[in-house]
N, C-alpha and C. Protein backbone atom coordinates (compact mmCIF):
# COMPACT_ATOMS: atom_id res chain seq x y z
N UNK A 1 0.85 -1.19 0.00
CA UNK A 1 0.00 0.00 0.00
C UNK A 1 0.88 1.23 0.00
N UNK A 2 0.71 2.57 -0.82
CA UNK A 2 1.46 3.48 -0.86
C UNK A 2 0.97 4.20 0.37
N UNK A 3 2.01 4.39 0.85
CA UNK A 3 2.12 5.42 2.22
C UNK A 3 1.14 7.05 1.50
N UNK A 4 0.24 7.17 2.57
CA UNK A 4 0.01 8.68 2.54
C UNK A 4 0.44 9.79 1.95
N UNK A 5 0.59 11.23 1.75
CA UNK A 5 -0.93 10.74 0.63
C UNK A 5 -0.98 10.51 -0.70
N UNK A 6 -2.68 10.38 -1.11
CA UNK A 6 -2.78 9.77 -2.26
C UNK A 6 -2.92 11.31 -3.35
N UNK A 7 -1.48 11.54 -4.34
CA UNK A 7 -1.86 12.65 -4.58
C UNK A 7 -1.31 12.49 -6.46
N UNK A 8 -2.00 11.93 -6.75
CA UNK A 8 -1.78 11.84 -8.68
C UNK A 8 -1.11 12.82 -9.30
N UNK A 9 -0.89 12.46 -10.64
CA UNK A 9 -0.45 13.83 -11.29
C UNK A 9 -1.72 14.04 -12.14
N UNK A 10 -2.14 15.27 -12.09
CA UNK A 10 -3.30 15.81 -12.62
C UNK A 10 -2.43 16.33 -14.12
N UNK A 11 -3.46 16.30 -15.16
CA UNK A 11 -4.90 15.46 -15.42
C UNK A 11 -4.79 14.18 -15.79
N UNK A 12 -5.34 13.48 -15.76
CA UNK A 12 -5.47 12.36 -16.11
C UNK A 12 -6.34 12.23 -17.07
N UNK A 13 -5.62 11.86 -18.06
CA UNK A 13 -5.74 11.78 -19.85
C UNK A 13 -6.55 9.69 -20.00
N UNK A 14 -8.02 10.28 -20.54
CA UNK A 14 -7.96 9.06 -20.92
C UNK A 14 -8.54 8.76 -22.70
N UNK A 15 -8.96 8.52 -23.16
CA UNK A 15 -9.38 8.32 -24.92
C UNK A 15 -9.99 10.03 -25.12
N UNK A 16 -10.81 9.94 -23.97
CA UNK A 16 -12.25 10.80 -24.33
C UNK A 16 -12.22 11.85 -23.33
N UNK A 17 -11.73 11.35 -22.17
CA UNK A 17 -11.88 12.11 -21.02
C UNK A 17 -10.68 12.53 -20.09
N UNK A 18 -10.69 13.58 -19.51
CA UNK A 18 -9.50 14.07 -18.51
C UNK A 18 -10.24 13.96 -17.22
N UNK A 19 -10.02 13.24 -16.45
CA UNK A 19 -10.04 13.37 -14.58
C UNK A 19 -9.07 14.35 -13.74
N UNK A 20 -9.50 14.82 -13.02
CA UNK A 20 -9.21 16.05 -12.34
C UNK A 20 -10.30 16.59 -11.08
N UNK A 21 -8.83 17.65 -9.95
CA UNK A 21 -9.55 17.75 -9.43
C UNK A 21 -10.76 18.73 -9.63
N UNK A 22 -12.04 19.08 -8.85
CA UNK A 22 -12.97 19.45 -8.88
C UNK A 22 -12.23 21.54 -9.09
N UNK A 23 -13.23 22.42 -10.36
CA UNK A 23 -12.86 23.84 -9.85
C UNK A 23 -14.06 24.54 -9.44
N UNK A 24 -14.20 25.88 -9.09
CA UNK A 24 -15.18 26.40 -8.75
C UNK A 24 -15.90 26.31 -9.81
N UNK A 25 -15.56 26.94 -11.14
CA UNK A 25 -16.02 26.94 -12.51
C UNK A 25 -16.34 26.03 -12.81
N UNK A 26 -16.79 24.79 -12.60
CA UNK A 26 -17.38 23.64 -12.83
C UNK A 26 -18.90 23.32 -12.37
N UNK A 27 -19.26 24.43 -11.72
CA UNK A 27 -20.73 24.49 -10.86
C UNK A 27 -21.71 24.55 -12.41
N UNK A 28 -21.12 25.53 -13.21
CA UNK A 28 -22.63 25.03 -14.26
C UNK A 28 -22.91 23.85 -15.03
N UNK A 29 -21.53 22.99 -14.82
CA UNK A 29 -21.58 21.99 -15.44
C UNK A 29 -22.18 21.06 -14.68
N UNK A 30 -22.10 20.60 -13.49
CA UNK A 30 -22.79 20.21 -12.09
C UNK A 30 -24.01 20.17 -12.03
N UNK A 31 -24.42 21.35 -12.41
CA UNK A 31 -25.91 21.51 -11.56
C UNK A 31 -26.68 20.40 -12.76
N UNK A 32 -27.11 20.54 -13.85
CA UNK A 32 -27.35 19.70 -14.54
C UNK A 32 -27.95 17.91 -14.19
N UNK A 33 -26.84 17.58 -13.58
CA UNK A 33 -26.55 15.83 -13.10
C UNK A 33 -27.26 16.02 -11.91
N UNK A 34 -26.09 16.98 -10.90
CA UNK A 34 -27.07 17.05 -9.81
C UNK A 34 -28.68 17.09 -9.22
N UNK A 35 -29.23 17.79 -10.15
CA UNK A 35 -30.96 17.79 -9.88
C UNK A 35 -31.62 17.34 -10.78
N UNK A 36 -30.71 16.30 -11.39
CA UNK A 36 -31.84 14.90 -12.27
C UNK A 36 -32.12 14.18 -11.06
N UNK A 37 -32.82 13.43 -11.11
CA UNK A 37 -33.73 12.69 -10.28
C UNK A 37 -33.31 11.27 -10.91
N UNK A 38 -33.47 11.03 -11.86
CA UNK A 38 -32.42 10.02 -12.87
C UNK A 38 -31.55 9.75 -12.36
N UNK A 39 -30.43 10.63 -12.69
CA UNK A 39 -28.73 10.36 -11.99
C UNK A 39 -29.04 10.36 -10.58
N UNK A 40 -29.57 10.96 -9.71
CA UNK A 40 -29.27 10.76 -7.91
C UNK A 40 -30.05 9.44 -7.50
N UNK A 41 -30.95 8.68 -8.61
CA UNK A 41 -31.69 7.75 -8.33
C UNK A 41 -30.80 6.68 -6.85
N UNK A 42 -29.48 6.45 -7.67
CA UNK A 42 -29.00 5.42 -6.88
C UNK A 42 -27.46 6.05 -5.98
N UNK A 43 -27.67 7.21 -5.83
CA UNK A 43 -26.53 7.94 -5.68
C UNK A 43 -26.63 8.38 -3.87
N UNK A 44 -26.17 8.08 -3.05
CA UNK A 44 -26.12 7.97 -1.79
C UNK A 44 -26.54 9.53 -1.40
N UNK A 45 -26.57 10.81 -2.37
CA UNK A 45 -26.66 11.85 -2.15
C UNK A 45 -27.85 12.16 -2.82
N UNK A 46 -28.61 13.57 -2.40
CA UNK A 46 -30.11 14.11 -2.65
C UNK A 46 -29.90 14.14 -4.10
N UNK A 47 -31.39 14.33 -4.85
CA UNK A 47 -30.96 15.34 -6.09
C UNK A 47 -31.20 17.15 -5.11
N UNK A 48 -30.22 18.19 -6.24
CA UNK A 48 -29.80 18.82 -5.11
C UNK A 48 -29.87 20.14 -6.47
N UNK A 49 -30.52 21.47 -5.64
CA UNK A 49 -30.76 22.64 -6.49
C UNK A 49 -29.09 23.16 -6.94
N UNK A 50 -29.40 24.38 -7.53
CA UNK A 50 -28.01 24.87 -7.25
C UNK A 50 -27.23 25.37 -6.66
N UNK A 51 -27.95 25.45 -5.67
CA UNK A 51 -27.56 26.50 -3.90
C UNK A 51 -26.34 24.68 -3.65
N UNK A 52 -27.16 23.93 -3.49
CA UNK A 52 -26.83 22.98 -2.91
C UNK A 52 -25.60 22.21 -3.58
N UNK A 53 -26.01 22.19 -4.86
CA UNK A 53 -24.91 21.62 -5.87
C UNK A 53 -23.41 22.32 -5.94
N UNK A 54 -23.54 23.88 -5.54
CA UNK A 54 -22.68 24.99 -5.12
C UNK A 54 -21.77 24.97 -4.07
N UNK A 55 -22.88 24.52 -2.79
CA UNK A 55 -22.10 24.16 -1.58
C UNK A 55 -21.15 22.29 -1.90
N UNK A 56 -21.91 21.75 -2.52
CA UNK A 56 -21.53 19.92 -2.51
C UNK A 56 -19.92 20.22 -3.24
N UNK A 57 -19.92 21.37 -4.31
CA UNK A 57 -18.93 21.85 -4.75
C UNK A 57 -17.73 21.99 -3.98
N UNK A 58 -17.91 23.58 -3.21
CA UNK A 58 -17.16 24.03 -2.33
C UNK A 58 -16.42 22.55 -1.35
N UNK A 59 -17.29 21.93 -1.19
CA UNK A 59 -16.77 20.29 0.09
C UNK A 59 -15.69 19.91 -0.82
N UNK A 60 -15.97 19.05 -2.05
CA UNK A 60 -14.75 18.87 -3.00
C UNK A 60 -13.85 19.48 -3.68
N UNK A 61 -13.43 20.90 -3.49
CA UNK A 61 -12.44 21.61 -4.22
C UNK A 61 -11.55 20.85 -3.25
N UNK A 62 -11.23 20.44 -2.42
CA UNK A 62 -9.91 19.79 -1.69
C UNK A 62 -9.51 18.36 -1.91
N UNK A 63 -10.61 17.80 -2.57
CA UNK A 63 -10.54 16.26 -2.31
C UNK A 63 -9.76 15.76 -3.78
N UNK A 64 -8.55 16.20 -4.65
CA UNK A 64 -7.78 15.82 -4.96
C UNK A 64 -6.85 15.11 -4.71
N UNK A 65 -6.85 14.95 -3.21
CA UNK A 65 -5.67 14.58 -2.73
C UNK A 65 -5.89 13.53 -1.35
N UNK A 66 -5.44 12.86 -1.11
CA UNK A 66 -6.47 11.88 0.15
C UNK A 66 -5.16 11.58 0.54
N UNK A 67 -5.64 12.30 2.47
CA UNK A 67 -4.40 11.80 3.42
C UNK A 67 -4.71 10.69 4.15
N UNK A 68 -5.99 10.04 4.31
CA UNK A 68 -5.73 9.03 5.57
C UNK A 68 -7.35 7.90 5.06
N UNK A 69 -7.60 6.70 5.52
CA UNK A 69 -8.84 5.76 5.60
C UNK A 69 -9.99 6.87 5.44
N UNK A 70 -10.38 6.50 4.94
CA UNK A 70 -11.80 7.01 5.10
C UNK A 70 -12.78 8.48 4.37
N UNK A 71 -10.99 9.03 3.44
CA UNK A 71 -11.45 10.09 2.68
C UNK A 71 -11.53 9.75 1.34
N UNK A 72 -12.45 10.12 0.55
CA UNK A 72 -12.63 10.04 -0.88
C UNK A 72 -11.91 10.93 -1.63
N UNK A 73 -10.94 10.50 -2.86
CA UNK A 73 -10.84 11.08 -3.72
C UNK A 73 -11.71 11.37 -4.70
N UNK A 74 -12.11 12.63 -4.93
CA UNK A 74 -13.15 12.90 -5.70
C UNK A 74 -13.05 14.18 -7.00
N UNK A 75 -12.42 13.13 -8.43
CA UNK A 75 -12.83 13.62 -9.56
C UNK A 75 -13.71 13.91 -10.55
N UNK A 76 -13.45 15.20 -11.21
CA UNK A 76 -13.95 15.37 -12.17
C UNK A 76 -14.27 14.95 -13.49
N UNK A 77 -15.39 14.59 -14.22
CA UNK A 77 -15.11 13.68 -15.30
C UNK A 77 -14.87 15.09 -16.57
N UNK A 78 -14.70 15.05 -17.30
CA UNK A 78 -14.57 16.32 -17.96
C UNK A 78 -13.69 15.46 -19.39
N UNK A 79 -15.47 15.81 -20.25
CA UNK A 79 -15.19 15.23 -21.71
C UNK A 79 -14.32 16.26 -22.81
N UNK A 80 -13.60 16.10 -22.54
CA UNK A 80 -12.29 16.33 -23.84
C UNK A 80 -13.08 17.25 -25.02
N UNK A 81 -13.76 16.59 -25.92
CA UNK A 81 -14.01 17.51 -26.98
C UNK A 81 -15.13 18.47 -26.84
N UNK A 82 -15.84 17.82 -25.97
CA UNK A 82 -16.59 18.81 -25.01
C UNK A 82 -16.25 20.09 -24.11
N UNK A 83 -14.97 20.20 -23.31
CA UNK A 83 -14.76 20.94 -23.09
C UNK A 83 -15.62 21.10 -21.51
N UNK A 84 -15.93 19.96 -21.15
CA UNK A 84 -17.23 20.45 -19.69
C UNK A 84 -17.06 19.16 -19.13
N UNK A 85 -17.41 19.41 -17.79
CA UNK A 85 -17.35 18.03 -16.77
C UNK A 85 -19.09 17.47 -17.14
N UNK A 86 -19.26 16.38 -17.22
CA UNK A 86 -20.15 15.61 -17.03
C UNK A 86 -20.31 14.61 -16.51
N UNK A 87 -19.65 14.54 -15.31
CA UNK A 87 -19.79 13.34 -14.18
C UNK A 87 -18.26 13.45 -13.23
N UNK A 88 -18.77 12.74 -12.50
CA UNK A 88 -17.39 12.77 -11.16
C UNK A 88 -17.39 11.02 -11.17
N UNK A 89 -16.11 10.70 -10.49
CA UNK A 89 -15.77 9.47 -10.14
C UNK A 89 -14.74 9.46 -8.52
N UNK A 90 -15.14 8.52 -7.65
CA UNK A 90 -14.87 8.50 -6.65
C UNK A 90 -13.62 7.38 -6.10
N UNK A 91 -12.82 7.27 -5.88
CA UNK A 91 -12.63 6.66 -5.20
C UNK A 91 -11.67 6.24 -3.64
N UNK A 92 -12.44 5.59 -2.66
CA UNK A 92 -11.93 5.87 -1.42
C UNK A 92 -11.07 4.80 -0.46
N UNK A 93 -10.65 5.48 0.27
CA UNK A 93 -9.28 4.82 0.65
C UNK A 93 -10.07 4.38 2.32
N UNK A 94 -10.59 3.06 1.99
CA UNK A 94 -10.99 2.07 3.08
C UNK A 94 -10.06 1.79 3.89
N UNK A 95 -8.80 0.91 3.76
CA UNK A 95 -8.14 0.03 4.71
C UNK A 95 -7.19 0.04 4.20
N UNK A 96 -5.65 1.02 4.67
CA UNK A 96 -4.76 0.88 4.25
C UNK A 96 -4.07 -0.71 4.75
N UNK A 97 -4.47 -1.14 6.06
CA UNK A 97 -4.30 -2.35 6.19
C UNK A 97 -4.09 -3.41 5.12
N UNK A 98 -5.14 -3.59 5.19
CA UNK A 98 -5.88 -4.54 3.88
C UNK A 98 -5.59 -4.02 2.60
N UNK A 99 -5.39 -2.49 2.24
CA UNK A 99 -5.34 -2.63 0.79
C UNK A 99 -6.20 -2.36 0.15
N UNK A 100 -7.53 -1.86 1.07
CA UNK A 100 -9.04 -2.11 0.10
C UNK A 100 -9.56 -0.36 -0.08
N UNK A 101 -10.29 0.10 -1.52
CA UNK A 101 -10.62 0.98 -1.86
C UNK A 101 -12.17 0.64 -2.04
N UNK A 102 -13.03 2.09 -2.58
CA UNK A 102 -14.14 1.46 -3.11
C UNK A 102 -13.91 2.85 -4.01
N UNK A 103 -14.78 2.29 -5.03
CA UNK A 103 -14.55 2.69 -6.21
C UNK A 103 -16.50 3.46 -6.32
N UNK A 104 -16.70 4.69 -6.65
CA UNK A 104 -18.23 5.15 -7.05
C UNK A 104 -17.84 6.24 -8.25
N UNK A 105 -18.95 6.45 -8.81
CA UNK A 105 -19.23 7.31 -10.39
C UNK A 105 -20.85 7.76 -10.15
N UNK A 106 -21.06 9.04 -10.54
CA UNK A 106 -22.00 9.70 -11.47
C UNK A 106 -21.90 10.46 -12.57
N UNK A 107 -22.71 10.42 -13.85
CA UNK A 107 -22.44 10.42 -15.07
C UNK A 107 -23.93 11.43 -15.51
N UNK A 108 -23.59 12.40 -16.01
CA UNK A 108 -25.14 13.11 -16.98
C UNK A 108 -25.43 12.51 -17.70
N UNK A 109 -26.92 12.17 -17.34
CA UNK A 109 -28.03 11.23 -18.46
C UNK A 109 -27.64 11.35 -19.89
N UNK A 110 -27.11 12.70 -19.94
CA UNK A 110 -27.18 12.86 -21.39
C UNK A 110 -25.69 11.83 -21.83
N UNK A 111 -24.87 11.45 -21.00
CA UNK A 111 -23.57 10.82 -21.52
C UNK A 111 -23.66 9.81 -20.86
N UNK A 112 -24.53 8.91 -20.41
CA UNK A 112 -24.97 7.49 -20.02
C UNK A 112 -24.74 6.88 -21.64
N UNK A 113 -24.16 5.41 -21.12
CA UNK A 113 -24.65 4.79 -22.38
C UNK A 113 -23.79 4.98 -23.54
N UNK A 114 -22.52 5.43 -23.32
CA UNK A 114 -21.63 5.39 -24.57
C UNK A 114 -20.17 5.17 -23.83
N UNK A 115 -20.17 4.49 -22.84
CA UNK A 115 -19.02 3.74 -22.48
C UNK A 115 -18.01 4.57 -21.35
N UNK A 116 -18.37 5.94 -21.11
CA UNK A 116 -18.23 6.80 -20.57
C UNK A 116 -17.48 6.29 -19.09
N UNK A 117 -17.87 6.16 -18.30
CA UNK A 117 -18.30 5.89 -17.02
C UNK A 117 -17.25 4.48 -17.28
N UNK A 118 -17.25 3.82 -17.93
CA UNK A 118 -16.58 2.78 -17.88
C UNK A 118 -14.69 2.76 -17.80
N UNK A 119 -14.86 3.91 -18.54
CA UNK A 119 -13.66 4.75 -19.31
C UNK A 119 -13.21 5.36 -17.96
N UNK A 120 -13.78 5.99 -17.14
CA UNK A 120 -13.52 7.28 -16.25
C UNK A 120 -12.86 5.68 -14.75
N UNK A 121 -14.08 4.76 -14.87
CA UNK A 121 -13.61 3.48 -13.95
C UNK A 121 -12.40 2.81 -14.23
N UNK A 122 -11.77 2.75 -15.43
CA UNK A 122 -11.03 1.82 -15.76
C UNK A 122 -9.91 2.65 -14.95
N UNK A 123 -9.83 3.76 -15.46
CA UNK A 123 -8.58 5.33 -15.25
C UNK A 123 -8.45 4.90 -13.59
N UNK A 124 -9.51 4.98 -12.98
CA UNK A 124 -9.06 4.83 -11.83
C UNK A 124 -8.86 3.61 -11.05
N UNK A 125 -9.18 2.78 -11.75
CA UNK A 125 -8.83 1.48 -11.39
C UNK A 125 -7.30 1.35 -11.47
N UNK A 126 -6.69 2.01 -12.53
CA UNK A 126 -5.44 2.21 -12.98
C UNK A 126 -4.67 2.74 -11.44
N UNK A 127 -5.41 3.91 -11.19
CA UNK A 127 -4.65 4.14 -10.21
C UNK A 127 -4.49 3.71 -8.69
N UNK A 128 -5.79 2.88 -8.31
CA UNK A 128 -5.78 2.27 -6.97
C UNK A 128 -5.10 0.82 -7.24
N UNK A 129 -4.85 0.44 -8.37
CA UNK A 129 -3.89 -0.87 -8.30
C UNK A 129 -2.29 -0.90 -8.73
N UNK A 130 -2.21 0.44 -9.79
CA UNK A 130 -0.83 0.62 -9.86
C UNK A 130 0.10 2.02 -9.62
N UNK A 131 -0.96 2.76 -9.07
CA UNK A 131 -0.10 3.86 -8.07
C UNK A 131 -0.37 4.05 -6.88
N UNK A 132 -1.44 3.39 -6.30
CA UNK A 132 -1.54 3.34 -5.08
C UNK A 132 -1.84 2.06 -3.88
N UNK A 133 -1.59 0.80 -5.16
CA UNK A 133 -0.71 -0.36 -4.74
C UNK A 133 -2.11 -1.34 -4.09
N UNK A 134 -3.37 -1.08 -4.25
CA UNK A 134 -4.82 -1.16 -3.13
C UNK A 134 -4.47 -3.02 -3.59
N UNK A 135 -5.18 -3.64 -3.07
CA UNK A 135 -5.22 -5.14 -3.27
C UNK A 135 -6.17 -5.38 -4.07
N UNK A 136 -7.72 -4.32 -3.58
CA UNK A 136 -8.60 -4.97 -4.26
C UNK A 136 -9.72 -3.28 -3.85
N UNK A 137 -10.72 -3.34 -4.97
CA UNK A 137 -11.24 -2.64 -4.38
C UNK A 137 -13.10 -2.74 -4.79
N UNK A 138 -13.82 -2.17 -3.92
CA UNK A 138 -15.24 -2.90 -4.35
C UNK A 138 -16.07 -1.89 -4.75
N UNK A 139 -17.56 -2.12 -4.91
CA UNK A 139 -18.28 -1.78 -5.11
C UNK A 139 -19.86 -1.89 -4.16
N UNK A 140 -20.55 -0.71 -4.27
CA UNK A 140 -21.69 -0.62 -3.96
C UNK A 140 -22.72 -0.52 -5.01
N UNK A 141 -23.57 -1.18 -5.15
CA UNK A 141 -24.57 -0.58 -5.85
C UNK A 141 -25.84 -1.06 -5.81
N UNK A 142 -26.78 -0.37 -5.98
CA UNK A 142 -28.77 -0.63 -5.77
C UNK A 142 -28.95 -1.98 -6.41
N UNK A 143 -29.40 -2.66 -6.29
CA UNK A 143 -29.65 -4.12 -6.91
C UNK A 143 -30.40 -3.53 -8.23
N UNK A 144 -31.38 -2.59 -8.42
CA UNK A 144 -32.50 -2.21 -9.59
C UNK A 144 -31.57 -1.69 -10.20
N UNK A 145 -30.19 -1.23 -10.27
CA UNK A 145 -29.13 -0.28 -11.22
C UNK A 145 -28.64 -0.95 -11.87
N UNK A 146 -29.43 -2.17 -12.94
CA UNK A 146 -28.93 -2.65 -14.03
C UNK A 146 -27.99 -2.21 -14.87
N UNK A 147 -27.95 -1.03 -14.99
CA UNK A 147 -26.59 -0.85 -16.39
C UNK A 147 -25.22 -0.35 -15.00
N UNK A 148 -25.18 -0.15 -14.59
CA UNK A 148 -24.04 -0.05 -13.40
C UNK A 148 -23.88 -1.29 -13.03
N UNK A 149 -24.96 -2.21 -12.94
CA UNK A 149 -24.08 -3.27 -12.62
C UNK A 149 -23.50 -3.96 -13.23
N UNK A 150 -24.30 -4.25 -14.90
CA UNK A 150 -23.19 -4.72 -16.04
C UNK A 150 -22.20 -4.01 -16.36
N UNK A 151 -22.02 -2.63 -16.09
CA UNK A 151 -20.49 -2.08 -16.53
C UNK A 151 -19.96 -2.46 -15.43
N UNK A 152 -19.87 -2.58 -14.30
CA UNK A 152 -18.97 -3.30 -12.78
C UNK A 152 -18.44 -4.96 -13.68
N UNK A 153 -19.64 -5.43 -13.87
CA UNK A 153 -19.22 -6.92 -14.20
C UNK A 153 -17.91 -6.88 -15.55
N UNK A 154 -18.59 -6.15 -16.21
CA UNK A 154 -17.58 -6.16 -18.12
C UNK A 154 -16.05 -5.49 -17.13
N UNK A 155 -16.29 -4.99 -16.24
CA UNK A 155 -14.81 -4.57 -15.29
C UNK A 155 -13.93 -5.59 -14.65
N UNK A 156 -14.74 -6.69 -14.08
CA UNK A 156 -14.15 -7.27 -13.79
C UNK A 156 -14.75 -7.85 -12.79
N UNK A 157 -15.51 -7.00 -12.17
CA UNK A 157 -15.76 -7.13 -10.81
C UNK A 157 -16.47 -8.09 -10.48
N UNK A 158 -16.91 -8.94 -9.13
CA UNK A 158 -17.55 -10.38 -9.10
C UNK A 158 -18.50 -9.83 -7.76
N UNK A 159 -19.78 -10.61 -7.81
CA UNK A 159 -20.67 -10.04 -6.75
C UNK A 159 -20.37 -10.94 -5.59
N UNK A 160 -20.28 -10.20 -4.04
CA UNK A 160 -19.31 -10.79 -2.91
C UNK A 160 -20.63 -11.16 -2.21
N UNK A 161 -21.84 -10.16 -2.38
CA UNK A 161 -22.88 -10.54 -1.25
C UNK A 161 -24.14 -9.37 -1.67
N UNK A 162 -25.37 -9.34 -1.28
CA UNK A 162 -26.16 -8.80 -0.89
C UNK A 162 -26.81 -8.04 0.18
N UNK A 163 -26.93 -7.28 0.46
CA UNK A 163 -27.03 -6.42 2.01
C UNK A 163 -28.82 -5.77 1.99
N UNK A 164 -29.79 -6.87 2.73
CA UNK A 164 -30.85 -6.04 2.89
C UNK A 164 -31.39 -4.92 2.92
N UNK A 165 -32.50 -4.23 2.70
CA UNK A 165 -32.52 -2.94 3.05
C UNK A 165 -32.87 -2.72 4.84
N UNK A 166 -32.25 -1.88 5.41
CA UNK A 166 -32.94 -1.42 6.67
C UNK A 166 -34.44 -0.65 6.41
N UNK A 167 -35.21 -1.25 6.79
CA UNK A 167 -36.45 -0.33 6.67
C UNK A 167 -36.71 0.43 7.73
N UNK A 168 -36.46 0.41 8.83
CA UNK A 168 -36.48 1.04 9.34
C UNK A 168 -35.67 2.45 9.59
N UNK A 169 -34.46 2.15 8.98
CA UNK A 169 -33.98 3.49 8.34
C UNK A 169 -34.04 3.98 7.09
N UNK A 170 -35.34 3.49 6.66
CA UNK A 170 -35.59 4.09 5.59
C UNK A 170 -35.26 4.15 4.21
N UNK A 171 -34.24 2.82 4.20
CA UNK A 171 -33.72 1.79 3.23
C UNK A 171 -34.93 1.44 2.59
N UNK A 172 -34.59 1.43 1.08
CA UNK A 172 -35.60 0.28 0.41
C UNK A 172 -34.94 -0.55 -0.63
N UNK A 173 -33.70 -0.29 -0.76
CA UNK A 173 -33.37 -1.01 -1.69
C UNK A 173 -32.00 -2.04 -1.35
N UNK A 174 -32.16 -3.61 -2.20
CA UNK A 174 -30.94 -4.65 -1.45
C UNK A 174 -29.96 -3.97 -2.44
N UNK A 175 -28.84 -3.78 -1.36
CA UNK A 175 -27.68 -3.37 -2.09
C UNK A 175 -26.62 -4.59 -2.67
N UNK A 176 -26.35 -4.64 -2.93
CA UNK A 176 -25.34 -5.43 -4.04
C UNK A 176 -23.72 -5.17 -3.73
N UNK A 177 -22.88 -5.78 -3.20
CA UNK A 177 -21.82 -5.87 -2.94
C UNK A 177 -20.37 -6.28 -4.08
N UNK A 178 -19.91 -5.81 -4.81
CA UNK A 178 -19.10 -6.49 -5.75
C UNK A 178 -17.53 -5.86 -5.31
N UNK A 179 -16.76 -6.77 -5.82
CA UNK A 179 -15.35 -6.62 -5.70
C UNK A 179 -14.33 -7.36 -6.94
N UNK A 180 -13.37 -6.49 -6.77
CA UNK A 180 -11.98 -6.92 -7.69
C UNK A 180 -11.35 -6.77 -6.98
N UNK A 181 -10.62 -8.13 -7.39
CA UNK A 181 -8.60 -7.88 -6.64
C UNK A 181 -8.11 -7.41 -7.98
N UNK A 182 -6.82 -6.95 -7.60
CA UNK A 182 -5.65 -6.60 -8.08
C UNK A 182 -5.56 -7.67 -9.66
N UNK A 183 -5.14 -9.03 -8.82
CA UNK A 183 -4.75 -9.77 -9.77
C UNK A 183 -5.53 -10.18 -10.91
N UNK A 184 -6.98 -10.07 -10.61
CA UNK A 184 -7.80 -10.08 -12.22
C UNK A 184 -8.34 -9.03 -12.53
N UNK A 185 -7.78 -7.76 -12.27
CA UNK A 185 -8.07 -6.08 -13.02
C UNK A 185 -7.46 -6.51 -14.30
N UNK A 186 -8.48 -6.10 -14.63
CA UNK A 186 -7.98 -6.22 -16.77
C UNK A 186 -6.65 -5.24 -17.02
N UNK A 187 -6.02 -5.47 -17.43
CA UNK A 187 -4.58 -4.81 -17.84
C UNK A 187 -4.49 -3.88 -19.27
């Protein structure tokens, strides 16, 4: 596991897309994803106005860089010939122990569905197995999030378990547990 912290060389160049960290100037591109109801469907966070999408902003202008368990690195997806972010990709530093990350993405409806998201996962898969050394790293996702879960699988990833919903906290949906090691990340 690479010792503390986790700090890339920005940007990160991939076919279509550059990852990077989050700028202020990125809020009009944001708000968009943010208050679809679509995209926050399965997204641990509200759909969210632009007051809100503004402030969710301001939280991640720092999170380029991850010093310790439990903080997310959190990039920008930002399509190349486009010229504009249209989705973020996450990923967080669980157990330096162990080695283990988890890996999350949101993507604008309008750029669902053309491999996108897969592209922005692979990039960082790149980097929690060969610059920042992780063993393995997993996934969360809504059991009903069919196309997230076939792009997890075409990744690599293998389903570890199922996790009820709490109804009583207001859970309704079984979450879906998946993971990759290191050694069968597609190369």
């Amino acid at each position: 596991m690479t010792a503390a912290p986790w700090a890339p060389n920005y940007p990160i160049r991939t076919a279509r897309l550059e990852l990077r960290p989050h700028l202020e100037s990125d809020l009009d591109d944001l708000v968009p994803f943010h208050s679809d109801p679509e995209v926050t469907r399965y997204i641990p966070w509200p759909t969210r106005n632009r007051e809100e999408t503004r402030l969710a902003l301001a939280a991640k202008l720092d999170k380029g860089t991850v010093a310790a368990e439990g903080e997310w690195l959190i990039l920008a997806i930002a399509h190349t010939a486009e010229n504009r972010v249209i989705g973020e990709v996450l990923l967080k530093r669980i157990s330096d122990a162990d080695g283990v990350g988890e890996l999350g993405y949101a993507l604008a409806r309008s750029h669902q569905g053309l491999g996108l998201a897969s592209e922005a996962a692979e990039a960082m898969l790149v980097l929690a197995f060969d610059e920042f050394a992780l063993e393995r790293v997993i996934a969360r996702i809504d059991e009903p999030n069919l196309a997230s879960r076939r792009m997890i699988a075409r990744l690599g990833f293998v389903e570890e378990d199922r996790i009820e919903p709490n109804i009583a906290a207001g859970e309704t949906e079984v979450l879906v547990h998946y993971s990759l090691r290191k050694s069968a990340a597609p190369s």
